[in-house]
C-alpha atoms as a PDB file:
ATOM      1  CA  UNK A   1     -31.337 -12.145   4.639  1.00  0.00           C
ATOM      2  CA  UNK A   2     -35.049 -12.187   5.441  1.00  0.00           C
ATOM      3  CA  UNK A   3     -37.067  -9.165   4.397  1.00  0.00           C
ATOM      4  CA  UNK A   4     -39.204  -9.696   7.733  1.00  0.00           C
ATOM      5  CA  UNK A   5     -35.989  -9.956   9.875  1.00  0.00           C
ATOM      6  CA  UNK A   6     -35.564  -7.455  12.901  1.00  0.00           C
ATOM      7  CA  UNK A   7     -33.001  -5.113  12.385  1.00  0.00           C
ATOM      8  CA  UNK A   8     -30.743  -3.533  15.553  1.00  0.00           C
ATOM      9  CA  UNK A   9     -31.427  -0.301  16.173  1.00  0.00           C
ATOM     10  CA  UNK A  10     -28.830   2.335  15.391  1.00  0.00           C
ATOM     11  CA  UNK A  11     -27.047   4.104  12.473  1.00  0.00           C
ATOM     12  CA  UNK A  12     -25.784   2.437   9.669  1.00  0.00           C
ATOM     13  CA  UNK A  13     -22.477   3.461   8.848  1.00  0.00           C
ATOM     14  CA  UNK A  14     -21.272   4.243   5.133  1.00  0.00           C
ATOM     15  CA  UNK A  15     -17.985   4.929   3.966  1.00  0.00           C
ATOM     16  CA  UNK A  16     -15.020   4.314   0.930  1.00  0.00           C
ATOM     17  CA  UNK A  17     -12.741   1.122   2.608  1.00  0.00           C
ATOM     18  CA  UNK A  18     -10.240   1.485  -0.575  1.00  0.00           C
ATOM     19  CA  UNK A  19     -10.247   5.114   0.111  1.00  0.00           C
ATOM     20  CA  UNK A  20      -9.904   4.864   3.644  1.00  0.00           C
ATOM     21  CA  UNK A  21      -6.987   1.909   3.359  1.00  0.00           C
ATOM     22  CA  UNK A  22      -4.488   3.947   0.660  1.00  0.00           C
ATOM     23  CA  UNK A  23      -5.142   7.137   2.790  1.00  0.00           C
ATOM     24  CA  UNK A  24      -4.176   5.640   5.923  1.00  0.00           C
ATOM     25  CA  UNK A  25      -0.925   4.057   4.362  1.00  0.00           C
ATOM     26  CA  UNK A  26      -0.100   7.016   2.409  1.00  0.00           C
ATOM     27  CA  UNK A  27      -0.014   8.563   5.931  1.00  0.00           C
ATOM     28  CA  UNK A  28       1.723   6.183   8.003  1.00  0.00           C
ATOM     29  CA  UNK A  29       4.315   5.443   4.692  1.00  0.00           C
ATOM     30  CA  UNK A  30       5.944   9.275   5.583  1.00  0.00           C
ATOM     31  CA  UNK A  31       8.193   7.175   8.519  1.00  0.00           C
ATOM     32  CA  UNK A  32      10.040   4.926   5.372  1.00  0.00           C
ATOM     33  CA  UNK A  33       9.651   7.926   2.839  1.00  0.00           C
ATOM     34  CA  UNK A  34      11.901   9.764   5.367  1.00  0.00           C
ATOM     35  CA  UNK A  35      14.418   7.527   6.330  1.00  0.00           C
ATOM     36  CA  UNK A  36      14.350   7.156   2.075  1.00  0.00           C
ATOM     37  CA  UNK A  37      15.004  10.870   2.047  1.00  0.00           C
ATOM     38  CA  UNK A  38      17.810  11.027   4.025  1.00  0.00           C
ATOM     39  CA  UNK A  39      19.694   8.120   2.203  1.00  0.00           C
ATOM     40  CA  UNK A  40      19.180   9.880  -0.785  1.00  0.00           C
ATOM     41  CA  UNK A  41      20.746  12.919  -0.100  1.00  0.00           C
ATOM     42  CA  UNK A  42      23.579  11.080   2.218  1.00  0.00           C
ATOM     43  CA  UNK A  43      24.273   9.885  -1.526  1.00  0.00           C
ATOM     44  CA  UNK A  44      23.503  13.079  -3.811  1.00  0.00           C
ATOM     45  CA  UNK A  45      26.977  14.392  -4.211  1.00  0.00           C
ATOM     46  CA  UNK A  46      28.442  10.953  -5.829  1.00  0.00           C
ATOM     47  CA  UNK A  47      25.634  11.326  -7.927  1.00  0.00           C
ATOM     48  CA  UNK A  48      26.204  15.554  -8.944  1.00  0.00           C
ATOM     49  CA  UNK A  49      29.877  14.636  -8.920  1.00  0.00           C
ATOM     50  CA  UNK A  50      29.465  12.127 -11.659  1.00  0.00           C
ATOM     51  CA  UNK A  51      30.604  13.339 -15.337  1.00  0.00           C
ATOM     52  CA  UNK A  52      28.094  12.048 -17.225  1.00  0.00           C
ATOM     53  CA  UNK A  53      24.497  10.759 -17.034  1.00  0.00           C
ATOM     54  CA  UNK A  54      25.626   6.762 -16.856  1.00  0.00           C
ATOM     55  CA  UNK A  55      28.434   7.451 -14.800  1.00  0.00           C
ATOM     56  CA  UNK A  56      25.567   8.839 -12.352  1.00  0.00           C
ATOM     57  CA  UNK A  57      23.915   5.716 -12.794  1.00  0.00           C
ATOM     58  CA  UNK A  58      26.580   3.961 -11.537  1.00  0.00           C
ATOM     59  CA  UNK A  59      27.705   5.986  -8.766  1.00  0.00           C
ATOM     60  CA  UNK A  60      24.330   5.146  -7.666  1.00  0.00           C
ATOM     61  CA  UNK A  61      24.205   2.362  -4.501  1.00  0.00           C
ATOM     62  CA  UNK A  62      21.986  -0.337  -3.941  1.00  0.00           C
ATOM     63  CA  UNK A  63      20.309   1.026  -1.150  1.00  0.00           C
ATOM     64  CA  UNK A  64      19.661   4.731  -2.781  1.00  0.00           C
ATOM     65  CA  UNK A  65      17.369   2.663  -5.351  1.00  0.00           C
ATOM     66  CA  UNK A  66      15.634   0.754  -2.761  1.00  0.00           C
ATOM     67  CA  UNK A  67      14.930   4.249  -1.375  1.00  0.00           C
ATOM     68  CA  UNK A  68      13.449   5.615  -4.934  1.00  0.00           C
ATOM     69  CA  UNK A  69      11.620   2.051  -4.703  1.00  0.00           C
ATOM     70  CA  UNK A  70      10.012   3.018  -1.482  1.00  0.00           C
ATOM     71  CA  UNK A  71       9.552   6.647  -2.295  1.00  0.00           C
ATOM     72  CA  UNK A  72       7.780   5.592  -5.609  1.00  0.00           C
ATOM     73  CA  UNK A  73       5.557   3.184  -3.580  1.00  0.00           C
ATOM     74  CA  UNK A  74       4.403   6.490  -1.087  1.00  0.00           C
ATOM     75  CA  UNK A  75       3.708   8.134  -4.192  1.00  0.00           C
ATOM     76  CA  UNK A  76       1.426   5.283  -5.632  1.00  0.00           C
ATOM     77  CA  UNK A  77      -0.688   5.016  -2.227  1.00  0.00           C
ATOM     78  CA  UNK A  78      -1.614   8.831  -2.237  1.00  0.00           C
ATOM     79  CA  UNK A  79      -2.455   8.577  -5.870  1.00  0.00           C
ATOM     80  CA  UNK A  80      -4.922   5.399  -5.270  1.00  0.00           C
ATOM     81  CA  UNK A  81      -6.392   7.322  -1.850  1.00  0.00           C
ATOM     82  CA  UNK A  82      -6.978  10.144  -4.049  1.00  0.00           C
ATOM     83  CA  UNK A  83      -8.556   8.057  -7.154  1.00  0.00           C
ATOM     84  CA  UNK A  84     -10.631   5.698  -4.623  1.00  0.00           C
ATOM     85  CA  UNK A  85     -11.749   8.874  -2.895  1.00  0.00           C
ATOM     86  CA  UNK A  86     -12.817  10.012  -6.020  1.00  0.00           C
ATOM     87  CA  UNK A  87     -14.552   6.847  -8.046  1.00  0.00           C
ATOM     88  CA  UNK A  88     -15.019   4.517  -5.131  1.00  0.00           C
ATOM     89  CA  UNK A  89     -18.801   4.891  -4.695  1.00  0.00           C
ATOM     90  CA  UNK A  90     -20.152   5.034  -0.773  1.00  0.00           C
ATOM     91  CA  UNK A  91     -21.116   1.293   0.172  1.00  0.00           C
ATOM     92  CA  UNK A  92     -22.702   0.677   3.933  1.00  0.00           C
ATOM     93  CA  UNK A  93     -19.881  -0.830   5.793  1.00  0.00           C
ATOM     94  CA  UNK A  94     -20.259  -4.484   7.657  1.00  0.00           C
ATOM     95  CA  UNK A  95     -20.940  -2.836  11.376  1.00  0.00           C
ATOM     96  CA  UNK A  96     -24.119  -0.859  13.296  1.00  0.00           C
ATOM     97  CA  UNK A  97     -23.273   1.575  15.712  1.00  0.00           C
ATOM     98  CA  UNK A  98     -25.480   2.409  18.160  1.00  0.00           C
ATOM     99  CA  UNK A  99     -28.065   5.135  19.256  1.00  0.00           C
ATOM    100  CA  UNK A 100     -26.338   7.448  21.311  1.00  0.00           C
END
């Protein structure tokens, strides 16, 4: 970009994108963290009722470790939100926003 180019007027916005993107699907990932939640307590007696710690393991269904899976992954996008929010360094972002 030119040095002697005209520039729009208004505010130049700054921000964290990584920050922003894990935070915002750390939020919206509650709705499939929930629906995880109640599987795995539908399930939770097999698993207490269980002798032993491998016959737990395999009282355990399919679909009560694809809700740990999913549960795991809610737990990884709030700890990136809070490390970008923390190391990701403010950048200006690609828009202007105008004088108001």
């Amino acid at each position: 970009m030119k040095s002697d180019a005209v520039q729009p007027s208004g505010e130049r916005r700054w921000g964290r994108p990584k920050a922003r993107f894990y935070a915002l699907a750390s939020l919206l990932w509650v709705f499939p963290s929930a629906g995880a939640l109640l599987i795995l307590v539908q399930g939770f007696r097999s698993l207490v009722q269980a002798g032993s710690v491998l016959g737990g393991l395999q009282s355990v269904a399919f679909e009560q470790w694809i809700a740990l899976i999913i549960l795991l992954a809610h737990v990884v996008f709030a700890v990136l939100a809070w490390h970008y929010r923390r190391a990701e360094p403010l950048r200006e972002e690609a828009g202007w926003e105008p004088d108001q």
